[in-house]
Protein backbone atom coordinates (compact mmCIF):
# COMPACT_ATOMS: atom_id res chain seq x y z
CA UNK A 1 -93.82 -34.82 50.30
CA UNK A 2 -96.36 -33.78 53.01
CA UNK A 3 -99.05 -37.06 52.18
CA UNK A 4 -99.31 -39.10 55.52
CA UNK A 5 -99.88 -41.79 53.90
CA UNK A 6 -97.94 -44.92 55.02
CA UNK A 7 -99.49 -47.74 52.70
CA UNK A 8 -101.94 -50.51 53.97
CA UNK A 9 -99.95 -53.38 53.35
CA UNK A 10 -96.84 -54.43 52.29
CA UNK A 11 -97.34 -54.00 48.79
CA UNK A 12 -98.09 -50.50 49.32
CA UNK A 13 -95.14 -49.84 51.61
CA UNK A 14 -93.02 -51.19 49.22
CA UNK A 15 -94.22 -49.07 46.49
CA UNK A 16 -94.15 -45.75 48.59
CA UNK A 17 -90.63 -46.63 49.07
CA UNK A 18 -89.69 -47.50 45.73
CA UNK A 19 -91.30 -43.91 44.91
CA UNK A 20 -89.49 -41.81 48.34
CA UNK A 21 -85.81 -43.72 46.49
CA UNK A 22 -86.64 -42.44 43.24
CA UNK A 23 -87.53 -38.89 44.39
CA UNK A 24 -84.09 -38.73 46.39
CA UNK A 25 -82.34 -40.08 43.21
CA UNK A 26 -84.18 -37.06 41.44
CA UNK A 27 -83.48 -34.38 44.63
CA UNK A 28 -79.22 -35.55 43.95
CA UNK A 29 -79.32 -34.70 40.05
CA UNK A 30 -81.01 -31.04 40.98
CA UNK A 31 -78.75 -30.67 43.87
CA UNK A 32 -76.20 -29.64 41.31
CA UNK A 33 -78.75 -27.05 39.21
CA UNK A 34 -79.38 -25.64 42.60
CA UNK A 35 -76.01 -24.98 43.42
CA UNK A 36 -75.51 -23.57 39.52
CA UNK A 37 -77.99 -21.42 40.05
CA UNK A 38 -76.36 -19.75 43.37
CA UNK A 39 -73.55 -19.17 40.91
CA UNK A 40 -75.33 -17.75 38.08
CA UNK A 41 -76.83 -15.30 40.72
CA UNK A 42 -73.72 -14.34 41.91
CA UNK A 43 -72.73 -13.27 38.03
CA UNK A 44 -76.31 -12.12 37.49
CA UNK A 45 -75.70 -9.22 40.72
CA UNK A 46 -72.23 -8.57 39.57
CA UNK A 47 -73.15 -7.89 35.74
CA UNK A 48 -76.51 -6.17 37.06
CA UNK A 49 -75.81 -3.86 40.07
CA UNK A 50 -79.13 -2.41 39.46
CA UNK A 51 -80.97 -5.46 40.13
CA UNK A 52 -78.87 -7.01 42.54
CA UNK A 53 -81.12 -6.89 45.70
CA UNK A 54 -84.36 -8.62 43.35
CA UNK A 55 -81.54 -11.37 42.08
CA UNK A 56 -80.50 -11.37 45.73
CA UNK A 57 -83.98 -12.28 46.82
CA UNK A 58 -84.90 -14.35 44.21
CA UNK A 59 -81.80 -16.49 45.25
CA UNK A 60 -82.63 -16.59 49.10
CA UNK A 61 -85.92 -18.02 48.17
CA UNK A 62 -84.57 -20.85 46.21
CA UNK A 63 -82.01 -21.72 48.70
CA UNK A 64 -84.87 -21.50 51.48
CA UNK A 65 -87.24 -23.43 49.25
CA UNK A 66 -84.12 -26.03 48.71
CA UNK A 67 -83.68 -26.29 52.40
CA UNK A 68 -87.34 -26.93 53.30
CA UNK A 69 -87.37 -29.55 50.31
CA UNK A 70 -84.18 -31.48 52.24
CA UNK A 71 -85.11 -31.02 55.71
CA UNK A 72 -88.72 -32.90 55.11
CA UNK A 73 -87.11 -35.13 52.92
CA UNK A 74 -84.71 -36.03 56.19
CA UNK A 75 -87.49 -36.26 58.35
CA UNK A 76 -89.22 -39.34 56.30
CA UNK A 77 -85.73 -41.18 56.41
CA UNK A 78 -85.88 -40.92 60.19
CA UNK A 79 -89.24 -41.92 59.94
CA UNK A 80 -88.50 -44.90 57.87
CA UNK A 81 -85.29 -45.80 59.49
């Protein structure tokens, strides 16, 4: 995600494309494991008070992590649009 590189001719642009659609077709299916995860944490802190501040953190850095992921992934569609 963070290569500047913008291909040298058309062929290349074409095939960094083809590659930035299949990693958005990739980022929808794990959309969905991300979001299961926010609600296995939410179980995980009720069934384990103890260790509900670690699963607590644990969470906040995948949802971070997530959000970083989307917000460069936004930035190369304005790019390309």
């Amino acid at each position: 995600m963070s290569s500047d590189d913008c291909g040298r001719d058309l062929a290349s642009v074409n095939a960094l494309l083809r590659k930035h659609e299949a990693l958005e077709r990739d980022l929808a299916a794990l959309e969905d494991k991300v979001g299961a995860l926010g609600q296995e944490s939410g179980r995980l802190q009720e069934a384990h008070p103890e260790n509900a501040d670690q699963i607590a953190g644990k969470q906040d850095e995948i949802v971070t992590a997530w959000g970083n992921l989307k917000e460069k992934v936004i930035k190369v569609n304005c790019i390309r649009n």
